[in-house]
PDB file of N, CA and C in Angstrom:
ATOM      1  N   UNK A   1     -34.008 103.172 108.357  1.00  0.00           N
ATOM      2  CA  UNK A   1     -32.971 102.606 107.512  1.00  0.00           C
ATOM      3  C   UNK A   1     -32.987 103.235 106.115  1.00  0.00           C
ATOM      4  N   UNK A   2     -33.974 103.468 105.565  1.00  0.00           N
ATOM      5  CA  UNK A   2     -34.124 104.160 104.023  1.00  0.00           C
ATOM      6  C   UNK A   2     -33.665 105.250 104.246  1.00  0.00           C
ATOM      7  N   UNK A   3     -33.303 106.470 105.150  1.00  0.00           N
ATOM      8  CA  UNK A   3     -32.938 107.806 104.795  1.00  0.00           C
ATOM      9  C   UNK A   3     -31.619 107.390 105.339  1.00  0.00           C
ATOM     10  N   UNK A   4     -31.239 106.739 105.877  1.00  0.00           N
ATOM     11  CA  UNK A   4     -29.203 106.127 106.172  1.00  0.00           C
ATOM     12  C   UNK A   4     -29.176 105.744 104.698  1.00  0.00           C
ATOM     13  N   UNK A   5     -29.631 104.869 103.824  1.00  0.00           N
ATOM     14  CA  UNK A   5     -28.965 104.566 103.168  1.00  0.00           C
ATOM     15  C   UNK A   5     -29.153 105.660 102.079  1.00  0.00           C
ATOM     16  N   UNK A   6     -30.171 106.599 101.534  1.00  0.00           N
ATOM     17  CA  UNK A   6     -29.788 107.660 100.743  1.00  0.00           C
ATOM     18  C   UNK A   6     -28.990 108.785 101.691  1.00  0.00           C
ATOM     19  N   UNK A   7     -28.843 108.809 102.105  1.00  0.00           N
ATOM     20  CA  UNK A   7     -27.577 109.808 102.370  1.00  0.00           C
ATOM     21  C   UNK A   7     -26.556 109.427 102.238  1.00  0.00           C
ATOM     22  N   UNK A   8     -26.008 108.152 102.383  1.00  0.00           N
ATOM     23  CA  UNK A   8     -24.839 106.795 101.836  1.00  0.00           C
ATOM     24  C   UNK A   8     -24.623 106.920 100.505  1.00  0.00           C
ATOM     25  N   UNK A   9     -25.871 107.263 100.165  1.00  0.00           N
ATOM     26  CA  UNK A   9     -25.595 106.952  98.254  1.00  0.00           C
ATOM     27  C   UNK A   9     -25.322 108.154  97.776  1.00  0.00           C
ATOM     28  N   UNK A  10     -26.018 109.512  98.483  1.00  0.00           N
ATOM     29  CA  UNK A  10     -25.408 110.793  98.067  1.00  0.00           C
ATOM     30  C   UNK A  10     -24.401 111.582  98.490  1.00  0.00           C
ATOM     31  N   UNK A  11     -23.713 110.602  99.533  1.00  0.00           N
ATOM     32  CA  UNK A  11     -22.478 110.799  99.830  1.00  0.00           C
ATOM     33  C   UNK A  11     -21.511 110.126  98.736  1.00  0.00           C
ATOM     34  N   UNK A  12     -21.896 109.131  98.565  1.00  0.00           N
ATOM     35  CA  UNK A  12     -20.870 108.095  97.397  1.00  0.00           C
ATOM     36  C   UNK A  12     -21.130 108.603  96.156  1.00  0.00           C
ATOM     37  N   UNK A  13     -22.109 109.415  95.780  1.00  0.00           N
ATOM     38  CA  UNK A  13     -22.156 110.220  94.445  1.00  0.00           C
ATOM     39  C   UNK A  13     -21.458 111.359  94.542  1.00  0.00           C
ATOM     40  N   UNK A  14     -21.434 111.962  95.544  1.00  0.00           N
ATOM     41  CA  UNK A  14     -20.711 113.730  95.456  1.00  0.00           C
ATOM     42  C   UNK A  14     -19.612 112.977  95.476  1.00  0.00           C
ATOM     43  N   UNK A  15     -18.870 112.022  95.932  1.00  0.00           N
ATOM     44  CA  UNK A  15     -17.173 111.508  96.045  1.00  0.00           C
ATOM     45  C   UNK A  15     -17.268 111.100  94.788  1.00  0.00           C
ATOM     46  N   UNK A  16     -17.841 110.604  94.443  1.00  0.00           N
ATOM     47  CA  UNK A  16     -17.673 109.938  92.692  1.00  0.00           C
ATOM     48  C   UNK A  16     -18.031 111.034  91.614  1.00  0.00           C
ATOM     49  N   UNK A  17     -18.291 112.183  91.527  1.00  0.00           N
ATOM     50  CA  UNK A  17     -18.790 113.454  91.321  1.00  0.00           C
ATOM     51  C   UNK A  17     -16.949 114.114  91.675  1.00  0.00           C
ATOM     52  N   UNK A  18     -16.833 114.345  92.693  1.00  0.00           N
ATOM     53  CA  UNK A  18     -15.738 115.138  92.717  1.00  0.00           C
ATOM     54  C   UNK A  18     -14.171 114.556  92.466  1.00  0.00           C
ATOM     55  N   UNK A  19     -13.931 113.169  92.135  1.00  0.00           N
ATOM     56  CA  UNK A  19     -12.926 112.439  91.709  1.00  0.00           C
ATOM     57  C   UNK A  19     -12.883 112.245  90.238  1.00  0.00           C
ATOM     58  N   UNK A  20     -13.765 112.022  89.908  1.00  0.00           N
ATOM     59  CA  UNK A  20     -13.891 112.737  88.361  1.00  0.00           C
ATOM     60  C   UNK A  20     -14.144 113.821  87.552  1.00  0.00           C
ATOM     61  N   UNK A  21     -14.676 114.798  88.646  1.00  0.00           N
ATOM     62  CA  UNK A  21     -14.148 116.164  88.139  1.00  0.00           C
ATOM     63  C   UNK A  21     -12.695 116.274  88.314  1.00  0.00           C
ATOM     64  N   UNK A  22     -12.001 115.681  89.148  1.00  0.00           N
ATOM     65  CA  UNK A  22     -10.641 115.865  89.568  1.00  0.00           C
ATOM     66  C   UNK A  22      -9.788 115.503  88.642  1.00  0.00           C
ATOM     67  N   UNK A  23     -10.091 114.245  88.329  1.00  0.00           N
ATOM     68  CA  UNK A  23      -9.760 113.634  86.953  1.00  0.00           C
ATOM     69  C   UNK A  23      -9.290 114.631  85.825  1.00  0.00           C
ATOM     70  N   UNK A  24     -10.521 114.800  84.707  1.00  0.00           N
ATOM     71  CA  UNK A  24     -10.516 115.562  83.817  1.00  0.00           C
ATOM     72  C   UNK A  24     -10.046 116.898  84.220  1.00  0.00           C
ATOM     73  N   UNK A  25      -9.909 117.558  85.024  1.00  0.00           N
ATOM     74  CA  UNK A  25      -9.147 119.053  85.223  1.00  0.00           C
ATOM     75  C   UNK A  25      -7.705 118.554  85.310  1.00  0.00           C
ATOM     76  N   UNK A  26      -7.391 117.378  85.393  1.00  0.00           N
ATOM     77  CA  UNK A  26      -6.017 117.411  85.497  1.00  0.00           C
ATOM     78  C   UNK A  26      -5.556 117.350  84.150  1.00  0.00           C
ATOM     79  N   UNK A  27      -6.516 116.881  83.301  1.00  0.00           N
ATOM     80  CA  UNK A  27      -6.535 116.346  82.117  1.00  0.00           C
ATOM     81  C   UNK A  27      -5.858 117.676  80.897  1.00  0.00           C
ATOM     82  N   UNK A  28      -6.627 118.504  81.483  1.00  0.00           N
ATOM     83  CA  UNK A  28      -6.614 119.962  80.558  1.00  0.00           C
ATOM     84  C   UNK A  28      -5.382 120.596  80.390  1.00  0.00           C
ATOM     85  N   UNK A  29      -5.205 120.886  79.117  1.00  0.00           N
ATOM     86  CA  UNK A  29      -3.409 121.627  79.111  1.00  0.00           C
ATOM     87  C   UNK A  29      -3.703 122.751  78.526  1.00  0.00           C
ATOM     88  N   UNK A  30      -3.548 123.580  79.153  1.00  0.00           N
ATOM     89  CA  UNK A  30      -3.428 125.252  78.652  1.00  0.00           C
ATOM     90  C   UNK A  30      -3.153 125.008  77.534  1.00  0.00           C
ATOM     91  N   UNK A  31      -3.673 126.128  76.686  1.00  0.00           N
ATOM     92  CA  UNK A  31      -3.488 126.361  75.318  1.00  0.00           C
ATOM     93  C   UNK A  31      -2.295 127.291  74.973  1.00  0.00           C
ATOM     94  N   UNK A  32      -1.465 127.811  76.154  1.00  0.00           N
ATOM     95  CA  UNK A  32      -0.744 128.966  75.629  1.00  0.00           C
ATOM     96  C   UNK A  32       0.543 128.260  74.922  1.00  0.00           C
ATOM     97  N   UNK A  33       1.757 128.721  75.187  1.00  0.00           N
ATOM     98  CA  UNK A  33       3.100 127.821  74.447  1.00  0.00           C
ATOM     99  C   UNK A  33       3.135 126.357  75.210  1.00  0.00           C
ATOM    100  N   UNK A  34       3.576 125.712  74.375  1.00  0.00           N
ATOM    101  CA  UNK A  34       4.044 124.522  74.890  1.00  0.00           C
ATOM    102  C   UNK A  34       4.799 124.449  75.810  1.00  0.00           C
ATOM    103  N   UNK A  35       4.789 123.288  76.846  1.00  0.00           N
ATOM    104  CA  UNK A  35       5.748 123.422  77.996  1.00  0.00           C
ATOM    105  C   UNK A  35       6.890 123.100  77.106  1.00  0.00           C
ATOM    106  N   UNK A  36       8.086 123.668  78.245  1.00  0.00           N
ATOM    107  CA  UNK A  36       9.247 123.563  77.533  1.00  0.00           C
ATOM    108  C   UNK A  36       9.652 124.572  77.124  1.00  0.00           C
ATOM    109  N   UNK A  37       9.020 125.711  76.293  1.00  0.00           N
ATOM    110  CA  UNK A  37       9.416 126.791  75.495  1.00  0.00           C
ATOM    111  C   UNK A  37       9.714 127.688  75.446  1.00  0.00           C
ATOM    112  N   UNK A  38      10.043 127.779  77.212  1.00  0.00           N
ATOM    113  CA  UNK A  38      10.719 129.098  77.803  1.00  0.00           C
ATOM    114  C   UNK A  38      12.142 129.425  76.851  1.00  0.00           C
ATOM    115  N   UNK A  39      11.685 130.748  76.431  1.00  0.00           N
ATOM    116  CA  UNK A  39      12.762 131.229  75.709  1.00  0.00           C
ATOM    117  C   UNK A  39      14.361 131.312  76.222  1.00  0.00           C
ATOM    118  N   UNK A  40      15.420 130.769  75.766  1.00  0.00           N
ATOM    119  CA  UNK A  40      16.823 130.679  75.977  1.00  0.00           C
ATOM    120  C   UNK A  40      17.270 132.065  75.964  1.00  0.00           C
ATOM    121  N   UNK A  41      17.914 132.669  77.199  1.00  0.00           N
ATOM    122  CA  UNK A  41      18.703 133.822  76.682  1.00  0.00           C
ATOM    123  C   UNK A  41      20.081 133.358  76.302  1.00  0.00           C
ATOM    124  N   UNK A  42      20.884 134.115  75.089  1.00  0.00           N
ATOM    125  CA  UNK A  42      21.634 134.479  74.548  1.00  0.00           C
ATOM    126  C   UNK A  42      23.249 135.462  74.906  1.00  0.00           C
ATOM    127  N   UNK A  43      24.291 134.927  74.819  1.00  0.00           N
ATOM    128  CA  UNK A  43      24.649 136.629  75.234  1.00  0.00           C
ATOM    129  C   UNK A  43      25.153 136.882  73.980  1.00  0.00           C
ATOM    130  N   UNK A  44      25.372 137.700  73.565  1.00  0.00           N
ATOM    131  CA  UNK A  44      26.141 138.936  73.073  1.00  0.00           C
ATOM    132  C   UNK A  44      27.441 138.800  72.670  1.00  0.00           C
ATOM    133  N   UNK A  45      27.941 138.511  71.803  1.00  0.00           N
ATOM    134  CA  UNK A  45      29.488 138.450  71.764  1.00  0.00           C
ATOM    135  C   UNK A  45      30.539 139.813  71.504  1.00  0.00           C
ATOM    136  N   UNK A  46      29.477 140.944  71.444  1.00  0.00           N
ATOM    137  CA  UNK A  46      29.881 141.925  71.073  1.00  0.00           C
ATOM    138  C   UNK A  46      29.917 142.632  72.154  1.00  0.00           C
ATOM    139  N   UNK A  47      28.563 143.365  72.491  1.00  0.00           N
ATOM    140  CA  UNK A  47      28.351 143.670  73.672  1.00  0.00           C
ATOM    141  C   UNK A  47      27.844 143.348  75.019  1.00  0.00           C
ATOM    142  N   UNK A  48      28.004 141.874  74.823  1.00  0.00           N
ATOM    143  CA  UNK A  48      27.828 141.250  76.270  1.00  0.00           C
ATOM    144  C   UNK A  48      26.167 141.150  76.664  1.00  0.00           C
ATOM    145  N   UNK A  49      25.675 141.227  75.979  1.00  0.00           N
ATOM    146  CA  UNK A  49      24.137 141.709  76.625  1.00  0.00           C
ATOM    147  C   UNK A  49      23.661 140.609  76.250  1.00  0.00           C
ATOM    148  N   UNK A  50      22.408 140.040  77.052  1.00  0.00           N
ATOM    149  CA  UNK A  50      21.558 138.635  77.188  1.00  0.00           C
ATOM    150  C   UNK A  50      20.379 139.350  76.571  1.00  0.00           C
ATOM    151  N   UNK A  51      20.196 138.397  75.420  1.00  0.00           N
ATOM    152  CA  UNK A  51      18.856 138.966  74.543  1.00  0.00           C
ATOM    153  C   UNK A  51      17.652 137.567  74.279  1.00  0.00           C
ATOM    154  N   UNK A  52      17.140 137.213  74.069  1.00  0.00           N
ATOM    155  CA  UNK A  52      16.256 135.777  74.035  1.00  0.00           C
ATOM    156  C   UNK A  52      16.490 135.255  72.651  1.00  0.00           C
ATOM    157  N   UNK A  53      16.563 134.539  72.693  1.00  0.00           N
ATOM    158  CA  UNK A  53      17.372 133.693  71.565  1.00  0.00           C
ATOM    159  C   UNK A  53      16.355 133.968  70.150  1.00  0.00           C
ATOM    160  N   UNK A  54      14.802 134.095  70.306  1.00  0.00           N
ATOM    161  CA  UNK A  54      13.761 134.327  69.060  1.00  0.00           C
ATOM    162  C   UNK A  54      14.497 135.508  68.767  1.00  0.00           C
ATOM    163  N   UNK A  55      14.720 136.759  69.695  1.00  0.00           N
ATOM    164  CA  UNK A  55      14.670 138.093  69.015  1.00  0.00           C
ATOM    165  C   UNK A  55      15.623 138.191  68.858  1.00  0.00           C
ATOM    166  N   UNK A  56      17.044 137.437  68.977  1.00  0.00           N
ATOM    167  CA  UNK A  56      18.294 137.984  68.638  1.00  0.00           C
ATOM    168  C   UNK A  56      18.680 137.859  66.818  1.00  0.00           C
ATOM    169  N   UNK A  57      19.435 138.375  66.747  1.00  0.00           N
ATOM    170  CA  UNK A  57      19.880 138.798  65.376  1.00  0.00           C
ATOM    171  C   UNK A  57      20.949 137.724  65.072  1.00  0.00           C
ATOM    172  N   UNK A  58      20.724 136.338  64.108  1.00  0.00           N
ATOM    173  CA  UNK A  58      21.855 135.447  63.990  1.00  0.00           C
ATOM    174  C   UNK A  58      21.940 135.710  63.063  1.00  0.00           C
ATOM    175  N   UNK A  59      23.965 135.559  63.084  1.00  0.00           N
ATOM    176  CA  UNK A  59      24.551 135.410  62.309  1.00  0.00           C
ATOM    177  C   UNK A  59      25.563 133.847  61.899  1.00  0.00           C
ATOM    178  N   UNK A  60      25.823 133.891  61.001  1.00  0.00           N
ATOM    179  CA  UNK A  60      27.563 132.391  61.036  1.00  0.00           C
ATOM    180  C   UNK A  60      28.275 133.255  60.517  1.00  0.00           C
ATOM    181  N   UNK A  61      29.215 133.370  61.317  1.00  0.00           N
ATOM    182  CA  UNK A  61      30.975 133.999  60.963  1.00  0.00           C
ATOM    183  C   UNK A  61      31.926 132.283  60.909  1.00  0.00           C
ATOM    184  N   UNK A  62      32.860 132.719  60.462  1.00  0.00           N
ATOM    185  CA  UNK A  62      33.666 131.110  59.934  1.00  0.00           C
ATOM    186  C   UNK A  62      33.039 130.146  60.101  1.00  0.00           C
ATOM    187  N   UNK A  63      31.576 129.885  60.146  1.00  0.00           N
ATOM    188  CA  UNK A  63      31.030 128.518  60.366  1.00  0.00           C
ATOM    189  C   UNK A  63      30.643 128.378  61.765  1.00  0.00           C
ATOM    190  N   UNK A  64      30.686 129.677  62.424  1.00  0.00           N
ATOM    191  CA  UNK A  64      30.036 129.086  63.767  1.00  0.00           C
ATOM    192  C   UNK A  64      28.562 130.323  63.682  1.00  0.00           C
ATOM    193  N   UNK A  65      27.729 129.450  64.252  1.00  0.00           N
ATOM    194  CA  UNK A  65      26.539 130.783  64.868  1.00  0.00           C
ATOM    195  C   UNK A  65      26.804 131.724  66.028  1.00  0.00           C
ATOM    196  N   UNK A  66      26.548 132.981  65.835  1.00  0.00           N
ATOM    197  CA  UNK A  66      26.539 133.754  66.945  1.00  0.00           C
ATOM    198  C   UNK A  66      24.991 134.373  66.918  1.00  0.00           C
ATOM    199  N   UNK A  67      24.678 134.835  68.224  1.00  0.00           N
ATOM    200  CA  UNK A  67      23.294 135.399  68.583  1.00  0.00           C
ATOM    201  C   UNK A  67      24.032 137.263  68.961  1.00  0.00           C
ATOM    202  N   UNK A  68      23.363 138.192  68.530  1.00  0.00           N
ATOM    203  CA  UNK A  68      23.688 139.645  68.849  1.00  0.00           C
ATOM    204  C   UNK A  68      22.263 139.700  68.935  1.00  0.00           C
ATOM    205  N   UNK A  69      22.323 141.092  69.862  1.00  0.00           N
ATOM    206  CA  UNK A  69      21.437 141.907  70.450  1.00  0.00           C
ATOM    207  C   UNK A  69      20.656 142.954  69.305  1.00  0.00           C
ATOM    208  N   UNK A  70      21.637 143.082  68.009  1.00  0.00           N
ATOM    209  CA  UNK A  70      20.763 143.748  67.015  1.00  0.00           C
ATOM    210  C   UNK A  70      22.199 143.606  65.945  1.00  0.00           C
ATOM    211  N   UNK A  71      21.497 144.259  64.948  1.00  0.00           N
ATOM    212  CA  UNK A  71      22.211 144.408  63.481  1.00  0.00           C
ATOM    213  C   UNK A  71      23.552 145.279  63.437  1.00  0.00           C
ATOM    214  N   UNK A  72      23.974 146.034  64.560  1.00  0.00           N
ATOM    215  CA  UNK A  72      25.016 146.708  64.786  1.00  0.00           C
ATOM    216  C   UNK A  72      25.787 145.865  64.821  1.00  0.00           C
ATOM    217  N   UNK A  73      25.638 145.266  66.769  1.00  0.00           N
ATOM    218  CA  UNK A  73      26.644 144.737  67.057  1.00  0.00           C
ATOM    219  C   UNK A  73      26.883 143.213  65.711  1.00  0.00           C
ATOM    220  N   UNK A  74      26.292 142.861  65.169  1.00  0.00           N
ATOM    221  CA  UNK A  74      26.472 141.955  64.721  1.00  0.00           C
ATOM    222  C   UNK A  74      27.568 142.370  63.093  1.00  0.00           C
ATOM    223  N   UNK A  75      27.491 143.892  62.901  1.00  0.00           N
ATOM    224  CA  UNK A  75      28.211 144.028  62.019  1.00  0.00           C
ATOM    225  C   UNK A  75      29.643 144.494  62.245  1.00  0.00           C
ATOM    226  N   UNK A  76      29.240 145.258  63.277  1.00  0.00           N
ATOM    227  CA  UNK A  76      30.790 145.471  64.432  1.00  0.00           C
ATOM    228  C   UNK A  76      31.672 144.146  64.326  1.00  0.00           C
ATOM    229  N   UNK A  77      30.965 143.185  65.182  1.00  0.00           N
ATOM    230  CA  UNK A  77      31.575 142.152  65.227  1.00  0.00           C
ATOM    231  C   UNK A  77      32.278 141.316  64.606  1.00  0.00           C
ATOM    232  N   UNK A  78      31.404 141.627  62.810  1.00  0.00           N
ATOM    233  CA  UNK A  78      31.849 140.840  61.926  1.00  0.00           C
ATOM    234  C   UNK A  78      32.758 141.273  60.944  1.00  0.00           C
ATOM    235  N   UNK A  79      32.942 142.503  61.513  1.00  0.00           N
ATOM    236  CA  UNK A  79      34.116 143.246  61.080  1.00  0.00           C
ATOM    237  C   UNK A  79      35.779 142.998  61.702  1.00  0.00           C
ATOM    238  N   UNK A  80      35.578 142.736  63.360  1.00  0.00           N
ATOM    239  CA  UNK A  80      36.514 142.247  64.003  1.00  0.00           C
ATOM    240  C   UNK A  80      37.086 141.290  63.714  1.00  0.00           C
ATOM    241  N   UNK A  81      36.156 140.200  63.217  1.00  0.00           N
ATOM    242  CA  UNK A  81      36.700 138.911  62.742  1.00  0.00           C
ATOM    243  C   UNK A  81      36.998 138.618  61.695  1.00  0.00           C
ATOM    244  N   UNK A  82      37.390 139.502  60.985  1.00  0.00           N
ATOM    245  CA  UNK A  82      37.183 138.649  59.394  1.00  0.00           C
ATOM    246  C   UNK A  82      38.624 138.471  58.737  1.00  0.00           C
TER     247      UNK A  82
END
């Protein structure tokens, strides 16, 4: 009866051992960007092109924002409209 019941108890420790390791790993949040922060692409009002919204080049023409692909099209553009 004594070696049934330690093997009982070191069975009920490795399960209580591996449910709380289970635990805390769920626990852990990557350190890289925050969820969520997948970058937005953008298009282009000039030349149509999808650029990610950090690296695009904003401008406001009459009060609205536009996103361009770089400092060209954005002066092109703001030439069209004015």
């Amino acid at each position: 009866m004594g070696i049934l019941r330690w093997l009982i108890i070191l069975v009920l420790a490795y399960l209580a051992y591996r449910a709380i390791r289970s635990i805390l790993a769920k626990k852990e949040i990557p350190r890289g960007e925050p969820k969520g922060s997948i970058d937005e692409m953008v298009q282009d009002p000039h030349c149509r092109t999808y650029v990610p919204m950090r690296q695009a080049e904003k401008r406001i023409i009459k009060g609205r924002q536009y996103y361009f692909c770089s400092a060209k099209c954005a002066d092109d553009f703001e030439k069209q409209h004015k």
